[in-house]
C-alpha atoms as a PDB file:
ATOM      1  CA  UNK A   1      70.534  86.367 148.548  1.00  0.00           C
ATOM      2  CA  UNK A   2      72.226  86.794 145.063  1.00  0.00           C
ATOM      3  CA  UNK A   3      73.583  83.560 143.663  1.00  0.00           C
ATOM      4  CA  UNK A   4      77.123  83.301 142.937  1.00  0.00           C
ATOM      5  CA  UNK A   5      78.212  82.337 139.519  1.00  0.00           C
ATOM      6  CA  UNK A   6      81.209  82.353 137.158  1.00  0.00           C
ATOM      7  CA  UNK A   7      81.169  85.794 134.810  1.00  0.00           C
ATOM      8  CA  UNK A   8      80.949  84.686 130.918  1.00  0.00           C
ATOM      9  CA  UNK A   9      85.396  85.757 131.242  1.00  0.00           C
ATOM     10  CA  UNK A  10      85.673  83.070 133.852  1.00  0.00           C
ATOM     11  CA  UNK A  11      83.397  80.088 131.467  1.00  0.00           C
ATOM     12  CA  UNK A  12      85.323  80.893 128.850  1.00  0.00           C
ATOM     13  CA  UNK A  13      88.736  80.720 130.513  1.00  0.00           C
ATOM     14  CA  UNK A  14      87.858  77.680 132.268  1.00  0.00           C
ATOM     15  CA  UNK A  15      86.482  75.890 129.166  1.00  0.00           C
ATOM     16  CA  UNK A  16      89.317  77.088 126.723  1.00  0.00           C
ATOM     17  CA  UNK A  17      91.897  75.456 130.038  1.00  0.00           C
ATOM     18  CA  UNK A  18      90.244  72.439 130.224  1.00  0.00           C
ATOM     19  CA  UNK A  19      90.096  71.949 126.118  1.00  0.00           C
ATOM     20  CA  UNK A  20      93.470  72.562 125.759  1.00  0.00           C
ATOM     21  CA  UNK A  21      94.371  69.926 128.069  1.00  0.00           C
ATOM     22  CA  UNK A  22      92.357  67.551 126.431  1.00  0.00           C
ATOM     23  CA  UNK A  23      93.762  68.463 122.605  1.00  0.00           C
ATOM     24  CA  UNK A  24      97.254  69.378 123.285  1.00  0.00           C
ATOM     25  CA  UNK A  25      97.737  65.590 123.853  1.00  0.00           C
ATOM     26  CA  UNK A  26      95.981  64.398 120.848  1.00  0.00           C
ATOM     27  CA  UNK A  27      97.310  67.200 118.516  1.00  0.00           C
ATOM     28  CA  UNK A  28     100.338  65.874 119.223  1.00  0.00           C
ATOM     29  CA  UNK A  29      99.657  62.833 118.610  1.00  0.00           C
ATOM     30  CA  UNK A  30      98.553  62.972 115.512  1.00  0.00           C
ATOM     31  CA  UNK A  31     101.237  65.262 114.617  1.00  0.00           C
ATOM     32  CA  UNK A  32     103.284  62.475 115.382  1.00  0.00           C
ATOM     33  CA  UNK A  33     101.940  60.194 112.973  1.00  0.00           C
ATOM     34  CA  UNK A  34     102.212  62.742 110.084  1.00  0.00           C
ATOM     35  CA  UNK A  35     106.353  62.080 110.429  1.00  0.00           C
ATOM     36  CA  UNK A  36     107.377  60.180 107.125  1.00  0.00           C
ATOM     37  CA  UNK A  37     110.523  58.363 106.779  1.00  0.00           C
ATOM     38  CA  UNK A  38     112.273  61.718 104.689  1.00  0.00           C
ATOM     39  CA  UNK A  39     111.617  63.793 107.776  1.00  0.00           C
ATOM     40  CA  UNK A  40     109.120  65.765 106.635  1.00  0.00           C
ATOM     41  CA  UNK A  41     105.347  65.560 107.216  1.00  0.00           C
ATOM     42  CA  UNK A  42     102.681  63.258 104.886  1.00  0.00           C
ATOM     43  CA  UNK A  43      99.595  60.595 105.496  1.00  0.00           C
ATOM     44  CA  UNK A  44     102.032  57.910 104.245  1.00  0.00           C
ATOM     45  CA  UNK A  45     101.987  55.812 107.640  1.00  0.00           C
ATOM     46  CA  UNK A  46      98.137  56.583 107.689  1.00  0.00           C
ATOM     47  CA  UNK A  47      97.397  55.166 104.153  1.00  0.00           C
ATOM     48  CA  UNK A  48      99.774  52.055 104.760  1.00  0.00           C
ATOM     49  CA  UNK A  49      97.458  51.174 108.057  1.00  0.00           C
ATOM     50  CA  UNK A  50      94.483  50.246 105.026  1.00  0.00           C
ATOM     51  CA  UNK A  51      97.467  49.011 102.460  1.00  0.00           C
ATOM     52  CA  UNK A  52      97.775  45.236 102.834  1.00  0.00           C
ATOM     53  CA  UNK A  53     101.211  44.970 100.660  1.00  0.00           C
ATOM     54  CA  UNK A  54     102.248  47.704 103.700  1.00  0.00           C
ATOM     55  CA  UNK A  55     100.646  46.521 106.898  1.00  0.00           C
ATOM     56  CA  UNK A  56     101.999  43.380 107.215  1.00  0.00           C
ATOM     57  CA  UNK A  57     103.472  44.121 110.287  1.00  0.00           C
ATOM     58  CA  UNK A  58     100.320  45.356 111.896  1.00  0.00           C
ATOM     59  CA  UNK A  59      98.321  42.880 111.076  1.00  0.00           C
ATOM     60  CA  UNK A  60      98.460  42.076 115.057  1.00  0.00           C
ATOM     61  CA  UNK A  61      96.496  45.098 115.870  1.00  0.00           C
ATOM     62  CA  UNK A  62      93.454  44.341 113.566  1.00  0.00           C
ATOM     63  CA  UNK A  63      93.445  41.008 115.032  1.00  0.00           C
ATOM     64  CA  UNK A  64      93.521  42.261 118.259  1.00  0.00           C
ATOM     65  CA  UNK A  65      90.699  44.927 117.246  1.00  0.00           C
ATOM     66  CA  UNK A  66      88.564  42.605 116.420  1.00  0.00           C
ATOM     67  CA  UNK A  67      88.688  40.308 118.918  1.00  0.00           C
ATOM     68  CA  UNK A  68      87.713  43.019 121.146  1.00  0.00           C
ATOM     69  CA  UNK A  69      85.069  44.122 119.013  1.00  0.00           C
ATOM     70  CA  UNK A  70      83.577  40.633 119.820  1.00  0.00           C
ATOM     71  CA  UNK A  71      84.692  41.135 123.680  1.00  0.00           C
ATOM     72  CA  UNK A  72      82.419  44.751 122.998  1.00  0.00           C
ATOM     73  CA  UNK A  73      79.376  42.936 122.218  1.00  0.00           C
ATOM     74  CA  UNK A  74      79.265  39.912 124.262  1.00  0.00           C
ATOM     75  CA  UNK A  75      80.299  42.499 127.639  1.00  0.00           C
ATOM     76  CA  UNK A  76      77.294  44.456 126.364  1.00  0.00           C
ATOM     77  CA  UNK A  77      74.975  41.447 126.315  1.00  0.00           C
ATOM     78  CA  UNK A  78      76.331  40.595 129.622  1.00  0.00           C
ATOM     79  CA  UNK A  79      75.309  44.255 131.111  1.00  0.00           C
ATOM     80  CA  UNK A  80      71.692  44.150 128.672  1.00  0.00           C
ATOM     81  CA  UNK A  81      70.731  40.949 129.392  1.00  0.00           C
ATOM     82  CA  UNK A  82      72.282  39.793 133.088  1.00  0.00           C
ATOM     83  CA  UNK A  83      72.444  43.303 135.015  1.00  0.00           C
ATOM     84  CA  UNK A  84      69.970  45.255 133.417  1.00  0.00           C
ATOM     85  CA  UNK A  85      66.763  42.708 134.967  1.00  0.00           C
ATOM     86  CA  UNK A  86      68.599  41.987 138.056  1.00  0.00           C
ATOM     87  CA  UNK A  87      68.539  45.635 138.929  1.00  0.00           C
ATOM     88  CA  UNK A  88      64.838  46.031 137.548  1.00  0.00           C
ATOM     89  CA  UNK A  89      63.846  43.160 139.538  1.00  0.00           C
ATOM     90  CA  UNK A  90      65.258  44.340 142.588  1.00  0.00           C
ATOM     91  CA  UNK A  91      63.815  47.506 142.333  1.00  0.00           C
ATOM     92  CA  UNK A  92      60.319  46.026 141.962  1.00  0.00           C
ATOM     93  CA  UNK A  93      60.259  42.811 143.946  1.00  0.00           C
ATOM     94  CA  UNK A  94      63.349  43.045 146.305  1.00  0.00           C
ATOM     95  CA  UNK A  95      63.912  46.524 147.608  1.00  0.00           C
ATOM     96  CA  UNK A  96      65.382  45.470 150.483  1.00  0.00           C
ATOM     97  CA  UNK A  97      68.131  43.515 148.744  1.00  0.00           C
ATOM     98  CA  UNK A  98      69.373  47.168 146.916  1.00  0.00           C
ATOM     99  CA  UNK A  99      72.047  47.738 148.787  1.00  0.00           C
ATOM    100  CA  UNK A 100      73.293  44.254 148.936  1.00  0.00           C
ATOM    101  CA  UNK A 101      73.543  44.568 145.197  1.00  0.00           C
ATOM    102  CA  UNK A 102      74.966  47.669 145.150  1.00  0.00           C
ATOM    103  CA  UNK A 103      77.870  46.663 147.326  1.00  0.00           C
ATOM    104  CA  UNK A 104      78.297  43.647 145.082  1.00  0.00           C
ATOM    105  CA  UNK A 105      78.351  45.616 142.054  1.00  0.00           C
ATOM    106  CA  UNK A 106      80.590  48.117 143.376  1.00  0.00           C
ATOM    107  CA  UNK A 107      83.038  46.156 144.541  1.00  0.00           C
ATOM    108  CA  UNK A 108      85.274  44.887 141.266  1.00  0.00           C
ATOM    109  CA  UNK A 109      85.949  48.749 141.288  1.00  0.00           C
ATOM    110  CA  UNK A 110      88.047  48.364 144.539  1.00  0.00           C
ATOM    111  CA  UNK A 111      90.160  45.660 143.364  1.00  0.00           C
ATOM    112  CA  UNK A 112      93.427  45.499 141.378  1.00  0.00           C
ATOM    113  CA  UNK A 113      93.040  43.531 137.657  1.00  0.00           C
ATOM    114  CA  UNK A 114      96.401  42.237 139.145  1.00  0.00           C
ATOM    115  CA  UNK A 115      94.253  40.470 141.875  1.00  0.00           C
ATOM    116  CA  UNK A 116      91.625  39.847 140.090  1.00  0.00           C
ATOM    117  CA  UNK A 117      93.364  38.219 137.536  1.00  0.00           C
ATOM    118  CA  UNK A 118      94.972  36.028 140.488  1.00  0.00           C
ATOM    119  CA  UNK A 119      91.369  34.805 141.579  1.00  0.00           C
ATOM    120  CA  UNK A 120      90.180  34.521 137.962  1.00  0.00           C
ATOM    121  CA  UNK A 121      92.866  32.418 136.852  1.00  0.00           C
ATOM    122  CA  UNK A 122      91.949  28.933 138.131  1.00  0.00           C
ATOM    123  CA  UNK A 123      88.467  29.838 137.039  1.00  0.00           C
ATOM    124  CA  UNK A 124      89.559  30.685 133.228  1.00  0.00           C
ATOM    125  CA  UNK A 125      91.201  26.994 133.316  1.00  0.00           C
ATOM    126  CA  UNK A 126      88.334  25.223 133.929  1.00  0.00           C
ATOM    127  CA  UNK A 127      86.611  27.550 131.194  1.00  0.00           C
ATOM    128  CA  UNK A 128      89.398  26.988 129.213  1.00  0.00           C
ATOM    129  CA  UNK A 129      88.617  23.163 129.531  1.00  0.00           C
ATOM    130  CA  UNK A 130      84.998  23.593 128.696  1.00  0.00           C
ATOM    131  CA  UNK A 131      84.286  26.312 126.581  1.00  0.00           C
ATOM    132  CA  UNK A 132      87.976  26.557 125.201  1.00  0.00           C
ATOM    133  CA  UNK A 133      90.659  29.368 125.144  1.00  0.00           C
ATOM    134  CA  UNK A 134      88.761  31.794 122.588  1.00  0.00           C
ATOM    135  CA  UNK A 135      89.270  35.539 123.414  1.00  0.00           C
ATOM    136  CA  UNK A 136      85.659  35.730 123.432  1.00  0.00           C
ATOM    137  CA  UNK A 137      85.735  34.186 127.229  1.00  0.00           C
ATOM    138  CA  UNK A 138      87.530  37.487 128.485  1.00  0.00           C
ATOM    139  CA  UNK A 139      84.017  38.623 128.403  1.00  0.00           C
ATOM    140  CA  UNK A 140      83.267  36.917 131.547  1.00  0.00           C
ATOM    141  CA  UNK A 141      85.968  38.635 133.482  1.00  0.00           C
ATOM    142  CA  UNK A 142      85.182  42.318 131.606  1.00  0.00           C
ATOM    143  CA  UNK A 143      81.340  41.802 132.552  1.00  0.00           C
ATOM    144  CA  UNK A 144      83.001  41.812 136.446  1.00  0.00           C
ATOM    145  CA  UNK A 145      85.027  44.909 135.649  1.00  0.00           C
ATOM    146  CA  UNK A 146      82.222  47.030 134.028  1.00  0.00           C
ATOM    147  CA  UNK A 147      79.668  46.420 136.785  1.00  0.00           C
ATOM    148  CA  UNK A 148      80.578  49.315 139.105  1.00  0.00           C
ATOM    149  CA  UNK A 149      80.080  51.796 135.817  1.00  0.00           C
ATOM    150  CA  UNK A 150      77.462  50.040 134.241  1.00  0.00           C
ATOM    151  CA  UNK A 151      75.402  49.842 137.603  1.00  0.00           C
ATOM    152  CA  UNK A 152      75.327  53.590 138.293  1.00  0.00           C
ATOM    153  CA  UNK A 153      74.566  54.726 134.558  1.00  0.00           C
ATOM    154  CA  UNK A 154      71.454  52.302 134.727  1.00  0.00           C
ATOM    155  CA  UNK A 155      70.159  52.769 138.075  1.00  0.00           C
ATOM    156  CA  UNK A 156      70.455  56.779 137.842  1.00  0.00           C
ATOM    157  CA  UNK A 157      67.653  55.813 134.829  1.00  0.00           C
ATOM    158  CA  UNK A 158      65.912  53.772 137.279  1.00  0.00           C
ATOM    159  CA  UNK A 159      65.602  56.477 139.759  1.00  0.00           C
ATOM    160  CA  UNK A 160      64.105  59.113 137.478  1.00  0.00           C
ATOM    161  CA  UNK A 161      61.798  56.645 136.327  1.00  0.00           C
ATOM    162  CA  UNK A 162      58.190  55.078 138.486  1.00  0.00           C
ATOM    163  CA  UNK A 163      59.015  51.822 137.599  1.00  0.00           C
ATOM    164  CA  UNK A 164      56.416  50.428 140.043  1.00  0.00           C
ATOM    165  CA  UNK A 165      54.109  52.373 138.529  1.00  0.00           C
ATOM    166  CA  UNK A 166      54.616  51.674 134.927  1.00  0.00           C
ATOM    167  CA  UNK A 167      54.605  47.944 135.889  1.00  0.00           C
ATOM    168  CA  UNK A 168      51.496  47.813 137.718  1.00  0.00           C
ATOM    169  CA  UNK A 169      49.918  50.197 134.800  1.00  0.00           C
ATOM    170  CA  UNK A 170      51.087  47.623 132.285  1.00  0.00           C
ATOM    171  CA  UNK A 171      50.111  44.003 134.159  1.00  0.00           C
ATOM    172  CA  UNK A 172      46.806  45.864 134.951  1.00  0.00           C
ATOM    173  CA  UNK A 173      46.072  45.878 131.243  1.00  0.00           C
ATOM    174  CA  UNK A 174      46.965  42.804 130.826  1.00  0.00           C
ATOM    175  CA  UNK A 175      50.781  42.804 129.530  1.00  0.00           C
ATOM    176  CA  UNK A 176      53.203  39.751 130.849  1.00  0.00           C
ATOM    177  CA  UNK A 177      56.312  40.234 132.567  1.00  0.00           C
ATOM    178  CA  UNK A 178      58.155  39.962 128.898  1.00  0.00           C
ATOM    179  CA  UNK A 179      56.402  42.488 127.258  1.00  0.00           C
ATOM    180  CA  UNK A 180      56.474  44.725 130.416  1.00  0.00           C
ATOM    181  CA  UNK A 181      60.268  44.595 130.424  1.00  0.00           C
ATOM    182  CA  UNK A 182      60.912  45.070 127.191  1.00  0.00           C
ATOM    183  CA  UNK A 183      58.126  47.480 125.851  1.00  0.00           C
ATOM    184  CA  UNK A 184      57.461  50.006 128.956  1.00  0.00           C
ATOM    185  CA  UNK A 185      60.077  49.858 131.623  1.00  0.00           C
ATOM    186  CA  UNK A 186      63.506  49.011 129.188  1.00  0.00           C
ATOM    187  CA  UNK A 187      62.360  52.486 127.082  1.00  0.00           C
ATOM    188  CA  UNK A 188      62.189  54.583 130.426  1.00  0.00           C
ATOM    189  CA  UNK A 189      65.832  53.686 131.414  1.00  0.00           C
ATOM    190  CA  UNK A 190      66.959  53.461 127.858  1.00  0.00           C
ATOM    191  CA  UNK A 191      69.013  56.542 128.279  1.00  0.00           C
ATOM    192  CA  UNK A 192      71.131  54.410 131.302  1.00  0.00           C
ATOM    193  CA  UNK A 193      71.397  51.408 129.383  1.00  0.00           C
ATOM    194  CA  UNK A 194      72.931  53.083 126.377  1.00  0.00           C
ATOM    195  CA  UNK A 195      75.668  54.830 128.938  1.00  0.00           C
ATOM    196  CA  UNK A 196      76.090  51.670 130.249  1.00  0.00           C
ATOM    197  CA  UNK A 197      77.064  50.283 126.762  1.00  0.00           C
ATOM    198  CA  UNK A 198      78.757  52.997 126.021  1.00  0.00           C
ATOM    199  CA  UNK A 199      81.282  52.584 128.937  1.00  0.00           C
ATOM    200  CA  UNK A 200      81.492  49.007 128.363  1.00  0.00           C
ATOM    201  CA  UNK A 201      82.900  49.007 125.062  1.00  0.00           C
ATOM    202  CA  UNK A 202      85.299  51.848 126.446  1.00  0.00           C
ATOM    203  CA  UNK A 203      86.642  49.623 129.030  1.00  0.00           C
ATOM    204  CA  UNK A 204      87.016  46.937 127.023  1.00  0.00           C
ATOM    205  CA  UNK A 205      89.372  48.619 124.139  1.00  0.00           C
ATOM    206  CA  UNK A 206      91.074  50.416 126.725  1.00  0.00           C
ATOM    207  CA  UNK A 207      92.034  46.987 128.847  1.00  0.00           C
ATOM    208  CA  UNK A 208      95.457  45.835 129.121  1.00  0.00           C
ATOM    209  CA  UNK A 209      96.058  43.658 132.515  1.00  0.00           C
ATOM    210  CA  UNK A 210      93.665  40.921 132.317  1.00  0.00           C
ATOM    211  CA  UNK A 211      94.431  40.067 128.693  1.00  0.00           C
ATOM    212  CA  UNK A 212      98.027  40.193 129.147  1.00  0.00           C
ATOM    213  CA  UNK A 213      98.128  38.338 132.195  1.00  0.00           C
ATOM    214  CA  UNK A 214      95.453  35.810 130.883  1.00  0.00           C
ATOM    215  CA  UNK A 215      97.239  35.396 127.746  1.00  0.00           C
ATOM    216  CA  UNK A 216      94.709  36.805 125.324  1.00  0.00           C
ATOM    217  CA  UNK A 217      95.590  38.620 121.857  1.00  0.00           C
ATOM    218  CA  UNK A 218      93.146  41.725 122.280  1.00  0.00           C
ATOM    219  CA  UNK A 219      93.284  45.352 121.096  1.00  0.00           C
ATOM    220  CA  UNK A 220      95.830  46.919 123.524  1.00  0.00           C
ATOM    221  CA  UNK A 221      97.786  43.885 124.351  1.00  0.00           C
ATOM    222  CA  UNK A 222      98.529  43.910 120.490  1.00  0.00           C
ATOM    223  CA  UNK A 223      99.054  47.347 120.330  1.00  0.00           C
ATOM    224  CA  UNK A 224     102.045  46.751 123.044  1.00  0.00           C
ATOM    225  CA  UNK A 225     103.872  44.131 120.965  1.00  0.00           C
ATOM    226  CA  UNK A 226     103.835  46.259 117.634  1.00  0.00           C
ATOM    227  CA  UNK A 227     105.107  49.618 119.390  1.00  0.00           C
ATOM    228  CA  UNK A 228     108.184  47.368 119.765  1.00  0.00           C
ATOM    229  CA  UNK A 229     108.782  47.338 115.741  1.00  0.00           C
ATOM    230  CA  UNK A 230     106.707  50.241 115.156  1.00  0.00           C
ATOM    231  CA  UNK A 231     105.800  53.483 117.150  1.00  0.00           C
ATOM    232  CA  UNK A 232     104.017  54.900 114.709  1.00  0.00           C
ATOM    233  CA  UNK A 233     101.098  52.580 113.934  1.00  0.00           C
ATOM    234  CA  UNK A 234      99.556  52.043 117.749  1.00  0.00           C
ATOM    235  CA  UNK A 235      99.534  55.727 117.717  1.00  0.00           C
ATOM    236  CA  UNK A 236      97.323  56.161 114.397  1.00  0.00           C
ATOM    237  CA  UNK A 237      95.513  53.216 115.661  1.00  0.00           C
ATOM    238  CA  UNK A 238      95.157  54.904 119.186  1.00  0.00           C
ATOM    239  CA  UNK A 239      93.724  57.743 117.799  1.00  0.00           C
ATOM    240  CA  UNK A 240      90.850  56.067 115.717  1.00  0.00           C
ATOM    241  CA  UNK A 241      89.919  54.534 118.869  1.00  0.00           C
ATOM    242  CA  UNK A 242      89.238  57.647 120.585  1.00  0.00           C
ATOM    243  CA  UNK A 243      87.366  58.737 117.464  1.00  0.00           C
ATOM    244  CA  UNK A 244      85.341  55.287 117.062  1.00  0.00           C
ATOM    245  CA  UNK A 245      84.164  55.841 121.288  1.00  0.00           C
ATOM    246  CA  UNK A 246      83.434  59.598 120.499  1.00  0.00           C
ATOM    247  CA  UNK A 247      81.380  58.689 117.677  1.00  0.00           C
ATOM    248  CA  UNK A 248      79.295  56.129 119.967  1.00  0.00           C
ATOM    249  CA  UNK A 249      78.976  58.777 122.270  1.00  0.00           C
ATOM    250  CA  UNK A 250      77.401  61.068 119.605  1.00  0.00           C
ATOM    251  CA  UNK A 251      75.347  58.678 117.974  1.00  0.00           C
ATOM    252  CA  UNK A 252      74.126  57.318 122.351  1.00  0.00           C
ATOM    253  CA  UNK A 253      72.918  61.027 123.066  1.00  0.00           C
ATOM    254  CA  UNK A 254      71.497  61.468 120.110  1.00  0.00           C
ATOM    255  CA  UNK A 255      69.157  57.859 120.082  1.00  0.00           C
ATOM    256  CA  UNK A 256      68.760  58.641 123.807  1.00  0.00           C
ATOM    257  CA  UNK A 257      66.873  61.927 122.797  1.00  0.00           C
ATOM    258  CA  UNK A 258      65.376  61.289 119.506  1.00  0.00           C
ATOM    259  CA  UNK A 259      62.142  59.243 120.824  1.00  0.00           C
ATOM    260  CA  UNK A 260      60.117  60.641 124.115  1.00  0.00           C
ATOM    261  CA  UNK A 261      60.514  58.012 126.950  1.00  0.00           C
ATOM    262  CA  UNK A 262      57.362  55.138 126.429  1.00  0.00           C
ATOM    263  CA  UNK A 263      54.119  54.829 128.351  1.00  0.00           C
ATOM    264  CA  UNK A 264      51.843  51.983 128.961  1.00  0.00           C
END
């Protein structure tokens, strides 16, 4: 039996349908943000977002950017250094506990931010107490959010690789558990653990609810309060966002497929 598949007509339709609904947005966007106070078009608001003298008034957003450029990394450590070997171990030592983990993991995905935020709260003022109020701590509560993504991007890695195998190889020829980790089984699943970075940092620029309701000055909650004087700027800054995460997601695929995966 023949197998069905689109004619080249049908691809092309179907790929020009779904680009279109992906650029008309941000065409327009940016079309937006070419409108100068005369009426006319110009990169005026676009040079005054690097003009000091001129951006004043959105001076919240680059705070706000990078304190969730330092959310980025520290949710990324969480995922590299916390998730990452709990999954590995599991899959070596605990099999049986797999699906217990994976209904863990899964499980932030299921729940409002609203609620979350509700059973976070009393927990963020006893952080608050010890560690202080530094945006840095919304980390903790992002690492929750970004376990349901992060989880499948690293254990599809995990299941296309012998992990048992490459272990035992490795201990057999002598290798500890560090160097086993780190040098044979981490370059196997790197391909996962990139995604899973790579989604990280997305969710983190792109969160609103917990840092509002927590009281946090981050990328999008600052974004909010300077649309209010405005419109123009969160737009422009919106926009550089989506280039800075399509950039990552370049620069991922092409790391993950540069280097062949490692061997013991």
């Amino acid at each position: 039996m023949n197998r069905l598949a689109p004619s080249l007509a049908t691809r092309w339709i179907i790929g020009i349908a779904v680009g279109l609904f992906f650029a008309i947005p941000l065409v327009s966007t940016f079309l937006f943000t070419l409108r100068d106070t005369r009426g006319g078009m110009s990169l005026e608001r676009w040079a005054a977002l690097f003009d000091p003298a001129a951006s004043a008034a959105i001076r919240p957003i680059w705070t706000g950017l990078g304190n969730s450029l330092v959310l980025a990394v520290v949710t990324v450590a969480i995922v590299l250094l916390l998730l990452a070997p709990t999954m590995i171990l599991v899959d070596l030592r605990f099999p049986k506990l797999r699906a217990a983990l994976e209904f863990a993991v899964l499980l932030p995905i299921s729940i409002p931010a609203i609620v979350l935020v509700v059973g976070l709260a009393p927990i963020y003022l006893q952080i608050g107490r010890g560690l202080g109020t530094g945006t840095w701590t919304l980390a903790f509560a992002y690492g929750i959010t970004v376990l349901p993504f992060a989880f499948r991007s690293i254990q599809a890695s995990i299941d296309a690789a012998d992990l048992r195998t490459l272990s035992e190889a490795a201990r057999s020829l002598g290798a500890g558990w560090p160097t086993v980790v780190l040098r044979v089984l981490a370059p196997n699943i790197r391909q996962g653990l990139l995604a899973a970075s790579l989604i990280s940092i997305a969710v983190v620029l792109g969160e609103f609810t917990i840092a509002s309701l927590l009281n946090r000055q981050v990328f999008q909650t600052a974004m909010v309060v300077v649309q209010k004087q405005d419109p123009y700027a969160p737009a422009s800054f919106t926009l550089l966002a989506l280039l800075l995460v399509f950039l990552l997601l370049l620069l991922i695929g092409r790391v993950a497929r540069g280097t062949g995966k490692a061997r013991p």
